[in-house]
PDB file of N, CA and C in Angstrom:
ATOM      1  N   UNK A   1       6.305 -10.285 -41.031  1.00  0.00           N
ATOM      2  CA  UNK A   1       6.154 -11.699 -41.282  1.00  0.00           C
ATOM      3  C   UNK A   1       7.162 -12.470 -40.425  1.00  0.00           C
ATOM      4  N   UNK A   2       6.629 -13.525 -40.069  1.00  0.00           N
ATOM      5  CA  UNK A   2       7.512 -14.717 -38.872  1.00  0.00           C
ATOM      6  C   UNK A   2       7.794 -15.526 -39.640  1.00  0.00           C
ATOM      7  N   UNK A   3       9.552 -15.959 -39.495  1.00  0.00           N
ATOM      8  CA  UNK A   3       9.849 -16.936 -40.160  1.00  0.00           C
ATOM      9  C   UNK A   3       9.716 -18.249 -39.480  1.00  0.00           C
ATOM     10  N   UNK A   4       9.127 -19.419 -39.725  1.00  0.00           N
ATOM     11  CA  UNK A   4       8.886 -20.528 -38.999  1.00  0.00           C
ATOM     12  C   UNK A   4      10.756 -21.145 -39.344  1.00  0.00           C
ATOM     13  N   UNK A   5      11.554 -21.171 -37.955  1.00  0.00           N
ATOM     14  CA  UNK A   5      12.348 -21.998 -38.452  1.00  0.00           C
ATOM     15  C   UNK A   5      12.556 -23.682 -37.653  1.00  0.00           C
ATOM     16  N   UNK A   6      13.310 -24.555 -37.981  1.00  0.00           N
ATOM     17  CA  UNK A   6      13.101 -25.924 -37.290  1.00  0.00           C
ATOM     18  C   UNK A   6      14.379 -25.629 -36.335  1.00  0.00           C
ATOM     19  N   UNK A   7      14.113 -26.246 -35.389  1.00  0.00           N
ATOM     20  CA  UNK A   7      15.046 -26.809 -34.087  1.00  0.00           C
ATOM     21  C   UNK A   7      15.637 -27.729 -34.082  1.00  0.00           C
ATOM     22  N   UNK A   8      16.078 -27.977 -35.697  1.00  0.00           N
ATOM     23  CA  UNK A   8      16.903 -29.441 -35.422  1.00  0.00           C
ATOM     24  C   UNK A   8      18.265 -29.768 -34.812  1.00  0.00           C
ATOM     25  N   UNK A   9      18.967 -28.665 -33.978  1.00  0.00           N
ATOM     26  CA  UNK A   9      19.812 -29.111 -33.185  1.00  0.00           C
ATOM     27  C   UNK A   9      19.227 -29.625 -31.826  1.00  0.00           C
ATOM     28  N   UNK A  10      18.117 -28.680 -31.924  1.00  0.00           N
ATOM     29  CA  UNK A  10      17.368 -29.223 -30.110  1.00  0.00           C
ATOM     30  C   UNK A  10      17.162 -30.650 -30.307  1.00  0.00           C
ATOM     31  N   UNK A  11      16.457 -30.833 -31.450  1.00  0.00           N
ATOM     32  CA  UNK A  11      15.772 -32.319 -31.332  1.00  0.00           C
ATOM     33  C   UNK A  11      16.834 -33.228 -31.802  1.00  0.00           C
ATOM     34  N   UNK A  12      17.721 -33.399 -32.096  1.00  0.00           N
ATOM     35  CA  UNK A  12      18.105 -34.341 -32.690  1.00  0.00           C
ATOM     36  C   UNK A  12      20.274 -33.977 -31.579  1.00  0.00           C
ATOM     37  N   UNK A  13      20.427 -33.325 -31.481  1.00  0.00           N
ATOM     38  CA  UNK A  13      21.602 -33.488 -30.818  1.00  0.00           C
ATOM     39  C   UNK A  13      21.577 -34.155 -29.265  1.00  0.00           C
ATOM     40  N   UNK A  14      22.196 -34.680 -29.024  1.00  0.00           N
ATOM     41  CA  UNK A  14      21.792 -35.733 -27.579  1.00  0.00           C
ATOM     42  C   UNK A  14      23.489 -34.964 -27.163  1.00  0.00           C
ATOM     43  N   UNK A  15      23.630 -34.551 -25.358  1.00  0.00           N
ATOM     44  CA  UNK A  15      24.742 -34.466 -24.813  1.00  0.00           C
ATOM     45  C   UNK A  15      25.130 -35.839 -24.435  1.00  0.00           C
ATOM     46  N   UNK A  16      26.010 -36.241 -23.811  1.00  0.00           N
ATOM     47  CA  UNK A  16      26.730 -37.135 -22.957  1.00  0.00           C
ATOM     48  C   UNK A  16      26.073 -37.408 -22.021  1.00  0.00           C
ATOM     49  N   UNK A  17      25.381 -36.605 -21.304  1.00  0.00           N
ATOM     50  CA  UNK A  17      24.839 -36.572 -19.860  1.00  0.00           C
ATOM     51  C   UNK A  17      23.327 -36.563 -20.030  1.00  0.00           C
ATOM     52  N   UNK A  18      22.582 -36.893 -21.745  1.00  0.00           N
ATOM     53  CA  UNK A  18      21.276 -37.231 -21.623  1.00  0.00           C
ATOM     54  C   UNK A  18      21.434 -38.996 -21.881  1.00  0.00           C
ATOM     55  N   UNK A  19      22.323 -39.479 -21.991  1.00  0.00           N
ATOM     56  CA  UNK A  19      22.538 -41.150 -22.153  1.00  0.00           C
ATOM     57  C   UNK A  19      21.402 -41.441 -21.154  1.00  0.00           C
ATOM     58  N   UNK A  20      20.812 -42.645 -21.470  1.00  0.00           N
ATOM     59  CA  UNK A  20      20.633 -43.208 -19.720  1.00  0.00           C
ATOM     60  C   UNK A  20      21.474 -43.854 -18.978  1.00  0.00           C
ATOM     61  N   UNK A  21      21.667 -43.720 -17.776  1.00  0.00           N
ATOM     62  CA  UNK A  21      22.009 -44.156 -16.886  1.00  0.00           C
ATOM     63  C   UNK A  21      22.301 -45.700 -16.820  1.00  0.00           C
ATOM     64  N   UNK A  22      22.949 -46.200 -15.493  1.00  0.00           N
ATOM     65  CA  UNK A  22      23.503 -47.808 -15.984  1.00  0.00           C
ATOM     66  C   UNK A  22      22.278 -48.446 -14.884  1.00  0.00           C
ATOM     67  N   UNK A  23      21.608 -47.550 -13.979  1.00  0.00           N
ATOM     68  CA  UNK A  23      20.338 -47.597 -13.255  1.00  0.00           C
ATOM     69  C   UNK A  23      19.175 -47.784 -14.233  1.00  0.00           C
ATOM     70  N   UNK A  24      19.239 -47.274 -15.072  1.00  0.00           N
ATOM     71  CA  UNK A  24      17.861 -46.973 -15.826  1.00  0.00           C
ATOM     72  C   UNK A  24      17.998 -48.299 -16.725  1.00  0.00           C
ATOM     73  N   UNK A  25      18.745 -48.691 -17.664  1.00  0.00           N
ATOM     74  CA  UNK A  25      19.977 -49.640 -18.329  1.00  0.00           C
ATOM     75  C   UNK A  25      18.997 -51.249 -17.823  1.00  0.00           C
ATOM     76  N   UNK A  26      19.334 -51.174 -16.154  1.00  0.00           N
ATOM     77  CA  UNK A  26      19.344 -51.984 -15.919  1.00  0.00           C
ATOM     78  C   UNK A  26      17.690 -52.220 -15.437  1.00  0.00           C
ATOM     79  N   UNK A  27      17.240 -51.477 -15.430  1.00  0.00           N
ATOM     80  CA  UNK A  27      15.419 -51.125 -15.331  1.00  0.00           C
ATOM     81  C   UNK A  27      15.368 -52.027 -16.546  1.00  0.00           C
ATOM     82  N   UNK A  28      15.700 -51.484 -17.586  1.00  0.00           N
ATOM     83  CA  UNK A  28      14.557 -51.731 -18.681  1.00  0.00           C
ATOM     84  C   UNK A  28      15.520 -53.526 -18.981  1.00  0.00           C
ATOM     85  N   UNK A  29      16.417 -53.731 -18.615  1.00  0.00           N
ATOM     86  CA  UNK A  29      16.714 -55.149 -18.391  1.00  0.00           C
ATOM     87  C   UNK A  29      15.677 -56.399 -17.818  1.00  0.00           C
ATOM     88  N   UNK A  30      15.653 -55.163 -16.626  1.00  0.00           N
ATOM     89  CA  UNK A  30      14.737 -56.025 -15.813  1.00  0.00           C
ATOM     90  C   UNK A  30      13.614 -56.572 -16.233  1.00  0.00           C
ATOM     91  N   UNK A  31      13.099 -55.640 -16.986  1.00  0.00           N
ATOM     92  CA  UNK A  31      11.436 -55.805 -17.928  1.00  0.00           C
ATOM     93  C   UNK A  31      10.958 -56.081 -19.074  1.00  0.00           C
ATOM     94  N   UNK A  32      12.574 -56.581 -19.429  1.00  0.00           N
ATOM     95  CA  UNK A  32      12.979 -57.295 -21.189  1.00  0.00           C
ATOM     96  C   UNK A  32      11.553 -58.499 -20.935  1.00  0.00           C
ATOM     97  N   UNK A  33      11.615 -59.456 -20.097  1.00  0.00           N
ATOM     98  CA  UNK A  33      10.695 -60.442 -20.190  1.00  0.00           C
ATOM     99  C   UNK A  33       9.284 -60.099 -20.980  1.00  0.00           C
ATOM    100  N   UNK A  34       8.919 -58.811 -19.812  1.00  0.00           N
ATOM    101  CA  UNK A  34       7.219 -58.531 -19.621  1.00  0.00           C
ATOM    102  C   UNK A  34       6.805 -58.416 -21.163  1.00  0.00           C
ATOM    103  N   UNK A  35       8.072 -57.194 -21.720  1.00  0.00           N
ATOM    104  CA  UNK A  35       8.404 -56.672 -22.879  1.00  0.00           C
ATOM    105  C   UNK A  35       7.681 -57.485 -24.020  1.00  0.00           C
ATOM    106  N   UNK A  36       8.898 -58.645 -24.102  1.00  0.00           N
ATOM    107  CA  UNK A  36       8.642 -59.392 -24.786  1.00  0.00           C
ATOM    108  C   UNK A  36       7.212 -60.351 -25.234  1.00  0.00           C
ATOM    109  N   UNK A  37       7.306 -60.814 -23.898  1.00  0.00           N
ATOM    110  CA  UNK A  37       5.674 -61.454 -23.979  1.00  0.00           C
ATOM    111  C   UNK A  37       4.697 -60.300 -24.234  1.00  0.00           C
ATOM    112  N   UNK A  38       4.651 -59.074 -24.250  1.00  0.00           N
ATOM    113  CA  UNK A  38       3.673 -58.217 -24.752  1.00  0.00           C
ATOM    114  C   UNK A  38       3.555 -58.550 -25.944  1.00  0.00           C
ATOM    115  N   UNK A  39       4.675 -58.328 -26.670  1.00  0.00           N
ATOM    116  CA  UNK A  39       5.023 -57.893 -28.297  1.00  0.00           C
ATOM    117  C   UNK A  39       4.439 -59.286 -28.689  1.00  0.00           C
ATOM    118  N   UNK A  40       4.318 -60.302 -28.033  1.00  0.00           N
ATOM    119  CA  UNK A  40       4.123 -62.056 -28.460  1.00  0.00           C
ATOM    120  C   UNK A  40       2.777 -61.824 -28.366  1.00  0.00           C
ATOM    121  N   UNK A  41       1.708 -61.438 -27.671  1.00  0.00           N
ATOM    122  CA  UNK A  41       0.600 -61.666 -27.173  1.00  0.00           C
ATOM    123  C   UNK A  41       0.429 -59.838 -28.481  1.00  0.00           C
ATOM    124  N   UNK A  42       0.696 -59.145 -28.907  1.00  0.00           N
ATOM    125  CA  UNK A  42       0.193 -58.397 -29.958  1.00  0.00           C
ATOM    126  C   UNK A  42       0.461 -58.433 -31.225  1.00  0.00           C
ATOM    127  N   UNK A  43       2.006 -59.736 -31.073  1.00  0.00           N
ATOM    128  CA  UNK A  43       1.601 -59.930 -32.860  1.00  0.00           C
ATOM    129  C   UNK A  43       0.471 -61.395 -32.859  1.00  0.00           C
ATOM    130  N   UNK A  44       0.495 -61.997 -31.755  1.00  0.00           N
ATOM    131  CA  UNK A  44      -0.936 -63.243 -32.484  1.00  0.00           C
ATOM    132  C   UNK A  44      -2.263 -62.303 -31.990  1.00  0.00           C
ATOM    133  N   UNK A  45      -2.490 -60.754 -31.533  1.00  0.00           N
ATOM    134  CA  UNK A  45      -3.945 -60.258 -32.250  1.00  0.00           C
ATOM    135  C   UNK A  45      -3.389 -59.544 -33.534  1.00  0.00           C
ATOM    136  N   UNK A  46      -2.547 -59.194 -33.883  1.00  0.00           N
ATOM    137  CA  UNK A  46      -2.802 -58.933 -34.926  1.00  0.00           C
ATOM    138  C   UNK A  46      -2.529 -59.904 -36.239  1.00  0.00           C
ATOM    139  N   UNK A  47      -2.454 -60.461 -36.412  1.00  0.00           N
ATOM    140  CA  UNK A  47      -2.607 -61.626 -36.761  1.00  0.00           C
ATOM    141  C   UNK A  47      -4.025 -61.878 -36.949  1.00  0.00           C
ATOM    142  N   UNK A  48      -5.013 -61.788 -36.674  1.00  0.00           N
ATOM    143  CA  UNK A  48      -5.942 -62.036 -36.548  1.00  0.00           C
ATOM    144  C   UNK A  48      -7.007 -60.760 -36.817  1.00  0.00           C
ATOM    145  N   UNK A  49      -6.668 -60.055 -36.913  1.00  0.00           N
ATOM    146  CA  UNK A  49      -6.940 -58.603 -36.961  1.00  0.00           C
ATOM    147  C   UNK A  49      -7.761 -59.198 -38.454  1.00  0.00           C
ATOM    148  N   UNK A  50      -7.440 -59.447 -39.585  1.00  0.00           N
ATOM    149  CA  UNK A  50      -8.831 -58.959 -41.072  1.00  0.00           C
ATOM    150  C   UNK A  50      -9.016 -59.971 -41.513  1.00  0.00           C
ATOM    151  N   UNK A  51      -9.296 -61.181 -40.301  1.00  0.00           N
ATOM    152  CA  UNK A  51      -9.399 -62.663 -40.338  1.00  0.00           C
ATOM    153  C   UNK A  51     -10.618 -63.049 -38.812  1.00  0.00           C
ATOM    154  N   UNK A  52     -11.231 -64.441 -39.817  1.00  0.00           N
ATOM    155  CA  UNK A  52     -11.964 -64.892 -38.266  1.00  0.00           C
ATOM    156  C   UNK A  52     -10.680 -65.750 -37.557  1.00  0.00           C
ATOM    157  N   UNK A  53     -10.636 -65.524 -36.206  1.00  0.00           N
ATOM    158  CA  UNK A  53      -9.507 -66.213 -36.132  1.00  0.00           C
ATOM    159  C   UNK A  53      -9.962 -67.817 -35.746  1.00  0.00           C
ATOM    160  N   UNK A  54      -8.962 -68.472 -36.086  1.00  0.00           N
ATOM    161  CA  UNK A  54      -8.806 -70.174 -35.931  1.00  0.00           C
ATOM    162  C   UNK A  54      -8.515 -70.497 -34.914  1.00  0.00           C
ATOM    163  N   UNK A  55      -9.079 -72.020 -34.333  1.00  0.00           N
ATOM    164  CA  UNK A  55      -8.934 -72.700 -33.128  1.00  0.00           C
ATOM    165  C   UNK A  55      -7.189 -72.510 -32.818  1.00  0.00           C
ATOM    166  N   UNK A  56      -6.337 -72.308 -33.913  1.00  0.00           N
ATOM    167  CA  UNK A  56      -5.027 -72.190 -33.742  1.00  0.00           C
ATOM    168  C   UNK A  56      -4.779 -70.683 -33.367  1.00  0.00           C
ATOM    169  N   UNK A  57      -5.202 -69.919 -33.391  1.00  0.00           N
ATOM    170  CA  UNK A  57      -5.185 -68.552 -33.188  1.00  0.00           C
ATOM    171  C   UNK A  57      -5.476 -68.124 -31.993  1.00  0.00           C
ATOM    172  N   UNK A  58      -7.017 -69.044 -31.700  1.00  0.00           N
ATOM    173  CA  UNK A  58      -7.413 -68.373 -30.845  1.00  0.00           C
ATOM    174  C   UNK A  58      -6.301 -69.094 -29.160  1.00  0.00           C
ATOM    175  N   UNK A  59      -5.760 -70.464 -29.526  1.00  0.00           N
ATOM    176  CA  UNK A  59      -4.913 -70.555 -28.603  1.00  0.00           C
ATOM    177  C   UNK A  59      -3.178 -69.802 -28.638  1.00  0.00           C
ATOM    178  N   UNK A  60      -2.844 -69.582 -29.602  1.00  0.00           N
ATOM    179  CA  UNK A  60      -1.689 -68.822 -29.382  1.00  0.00           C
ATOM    180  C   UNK A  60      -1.985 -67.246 -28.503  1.00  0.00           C
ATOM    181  N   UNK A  61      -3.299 -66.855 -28.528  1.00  0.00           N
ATOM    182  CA  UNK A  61      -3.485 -65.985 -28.181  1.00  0.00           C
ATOM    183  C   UNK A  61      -3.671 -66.242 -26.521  1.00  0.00           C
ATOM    184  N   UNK A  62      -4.499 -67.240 -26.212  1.00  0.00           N
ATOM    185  CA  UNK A  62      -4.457 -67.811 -24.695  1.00  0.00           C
ATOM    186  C   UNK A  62      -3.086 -67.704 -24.427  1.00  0.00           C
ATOM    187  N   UNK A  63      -2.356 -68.950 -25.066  1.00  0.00           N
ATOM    188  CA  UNK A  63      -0.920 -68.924 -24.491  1.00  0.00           C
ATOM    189  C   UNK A  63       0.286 -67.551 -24.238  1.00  0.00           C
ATOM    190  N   UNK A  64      -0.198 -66.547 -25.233  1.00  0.00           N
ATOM    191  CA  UNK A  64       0.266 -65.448 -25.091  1.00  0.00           C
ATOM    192  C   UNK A  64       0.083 -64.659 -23.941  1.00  0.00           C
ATOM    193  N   UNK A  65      -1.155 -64.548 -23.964  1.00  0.00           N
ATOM    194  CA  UNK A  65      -1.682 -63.573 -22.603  1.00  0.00           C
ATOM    195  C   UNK A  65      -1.702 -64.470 -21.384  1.00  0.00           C
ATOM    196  N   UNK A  66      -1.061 -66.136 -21.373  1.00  0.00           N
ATOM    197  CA  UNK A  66      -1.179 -66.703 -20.193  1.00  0.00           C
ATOM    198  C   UNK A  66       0.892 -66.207 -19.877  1.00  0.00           C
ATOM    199  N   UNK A  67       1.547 -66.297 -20.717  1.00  0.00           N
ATOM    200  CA  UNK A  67       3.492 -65.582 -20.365  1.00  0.00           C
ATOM    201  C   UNK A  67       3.383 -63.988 -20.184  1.00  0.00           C
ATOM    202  N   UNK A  68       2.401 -62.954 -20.661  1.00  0.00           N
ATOM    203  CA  UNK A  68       2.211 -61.985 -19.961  1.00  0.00           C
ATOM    204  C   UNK A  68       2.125 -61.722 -18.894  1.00  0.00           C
ATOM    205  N   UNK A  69       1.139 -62.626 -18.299  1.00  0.00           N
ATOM    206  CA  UNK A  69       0.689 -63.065 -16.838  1.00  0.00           C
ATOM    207  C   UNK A  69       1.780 -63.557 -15.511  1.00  0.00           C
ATOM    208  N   UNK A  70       2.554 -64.377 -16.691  1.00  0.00           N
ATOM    209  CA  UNK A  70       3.225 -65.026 -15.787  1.00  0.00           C
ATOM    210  C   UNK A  70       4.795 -64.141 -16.144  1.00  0.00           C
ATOM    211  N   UNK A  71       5.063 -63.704 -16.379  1.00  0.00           N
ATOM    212  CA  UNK A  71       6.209 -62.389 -16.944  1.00  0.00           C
ATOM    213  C   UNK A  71       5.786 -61.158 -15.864  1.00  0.00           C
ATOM    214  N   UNK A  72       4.390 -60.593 -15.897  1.00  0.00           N
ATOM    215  CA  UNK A  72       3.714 -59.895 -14.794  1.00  0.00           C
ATOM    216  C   UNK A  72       4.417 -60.232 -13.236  1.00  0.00           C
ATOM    217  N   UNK A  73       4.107 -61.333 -13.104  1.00  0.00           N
ATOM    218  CA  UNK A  73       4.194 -62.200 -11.962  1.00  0.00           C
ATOM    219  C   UNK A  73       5.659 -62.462 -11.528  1.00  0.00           C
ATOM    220  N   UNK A  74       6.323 -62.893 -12.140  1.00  0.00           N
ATOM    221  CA  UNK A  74       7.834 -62.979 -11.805  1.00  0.00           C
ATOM    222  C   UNK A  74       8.694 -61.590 -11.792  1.00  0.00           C
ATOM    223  N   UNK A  75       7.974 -60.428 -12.732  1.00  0.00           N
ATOM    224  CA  UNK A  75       8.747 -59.536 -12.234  1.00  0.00           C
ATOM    225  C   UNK A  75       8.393 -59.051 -11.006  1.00  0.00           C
ATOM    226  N   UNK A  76       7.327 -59.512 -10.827  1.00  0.00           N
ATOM    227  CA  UNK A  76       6.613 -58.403  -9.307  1.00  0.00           C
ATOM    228  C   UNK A  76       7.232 -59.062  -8.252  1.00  0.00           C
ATOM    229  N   UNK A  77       7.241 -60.582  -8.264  1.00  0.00           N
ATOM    230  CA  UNK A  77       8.164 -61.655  -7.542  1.00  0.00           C
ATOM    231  C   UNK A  77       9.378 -61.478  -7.196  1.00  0.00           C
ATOM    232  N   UNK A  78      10.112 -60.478  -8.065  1.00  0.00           N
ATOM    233  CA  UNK A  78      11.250 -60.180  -8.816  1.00  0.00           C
ATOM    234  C   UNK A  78      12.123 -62.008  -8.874  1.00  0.00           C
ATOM    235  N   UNK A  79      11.480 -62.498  -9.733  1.00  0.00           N
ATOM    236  CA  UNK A  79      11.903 -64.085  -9.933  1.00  0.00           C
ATOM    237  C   UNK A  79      12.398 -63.989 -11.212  1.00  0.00           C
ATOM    238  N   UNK A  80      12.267 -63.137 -11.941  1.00  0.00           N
ATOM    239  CA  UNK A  80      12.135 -62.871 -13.616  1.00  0.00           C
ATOM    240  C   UNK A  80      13.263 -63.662 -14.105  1.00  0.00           C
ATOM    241  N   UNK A  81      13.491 -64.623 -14.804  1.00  0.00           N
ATOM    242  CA  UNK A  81      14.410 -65.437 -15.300  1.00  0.00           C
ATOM    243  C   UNK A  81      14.469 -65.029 -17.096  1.00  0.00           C
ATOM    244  N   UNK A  82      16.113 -64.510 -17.325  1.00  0.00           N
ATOM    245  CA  UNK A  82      16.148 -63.944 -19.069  1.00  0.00           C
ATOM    246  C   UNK A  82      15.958 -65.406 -19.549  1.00  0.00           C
ATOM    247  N   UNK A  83      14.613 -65.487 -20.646  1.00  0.00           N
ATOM    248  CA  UNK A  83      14.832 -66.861 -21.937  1.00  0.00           C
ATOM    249  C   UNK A  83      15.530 -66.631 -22.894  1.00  0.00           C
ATOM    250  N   UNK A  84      16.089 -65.447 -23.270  1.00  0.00           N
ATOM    251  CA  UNK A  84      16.555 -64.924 -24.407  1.00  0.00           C
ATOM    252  C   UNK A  84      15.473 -65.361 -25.817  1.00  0.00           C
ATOM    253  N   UNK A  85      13.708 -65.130 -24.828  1.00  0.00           N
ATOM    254  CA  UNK A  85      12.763 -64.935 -25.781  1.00  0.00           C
ATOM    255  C   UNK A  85      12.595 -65.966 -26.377  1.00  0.00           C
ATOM    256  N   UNK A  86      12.600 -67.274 -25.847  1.00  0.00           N
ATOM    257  CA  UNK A  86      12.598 -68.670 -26.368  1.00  0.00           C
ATOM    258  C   UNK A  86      11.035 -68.964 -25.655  1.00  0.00           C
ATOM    259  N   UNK A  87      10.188 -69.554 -26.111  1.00  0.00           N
ATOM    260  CA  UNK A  87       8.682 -69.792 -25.759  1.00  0.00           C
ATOM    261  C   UNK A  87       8.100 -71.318 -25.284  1.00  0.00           C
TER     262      UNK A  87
END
């Protein structure tokens, strides 16, 4: 008989040298914007998700997926300006 045992030092102990990087750090800095306007443009569908949605809905949702767009765009620009998520 095989004993099934767990690996919870593998999974759960992190070295020093699996940190990320101040390269990588600064990656996902870079893409805080896009980030954000995602998470904006998926909480107004869900929102709407076990509802017909409303003339108010259905524009937060325009306006959402129009700062995706333009979050898209400035990072590719690399123009990306931090709002500190102000709309």
């Amino acid at each position: 008989m095989e004993h099934i045992v767990t690996v919870q030092d593998a999974v759960t102990a992190f070295a020093p040298f699996m940190e990320p990087t101040n390269a990588e750090l600064d990656a996902i800095e870079r893409e805080m914007p896009v980030i954000r306007a995602e998470v904006d443009l998926l909480d107004a569908q869900i929102i709407t998700i076990d509802r017909t949605p409303t003339e108010l809905d259905e524009r937060r949702i325009r306006r959402a997926r129009r700062r995706v767009l333009a979050a898209h765009r400035d990072q590719l620009n690399g123009t990306a300006v931090q709002t500190g998520g102000v709309a």
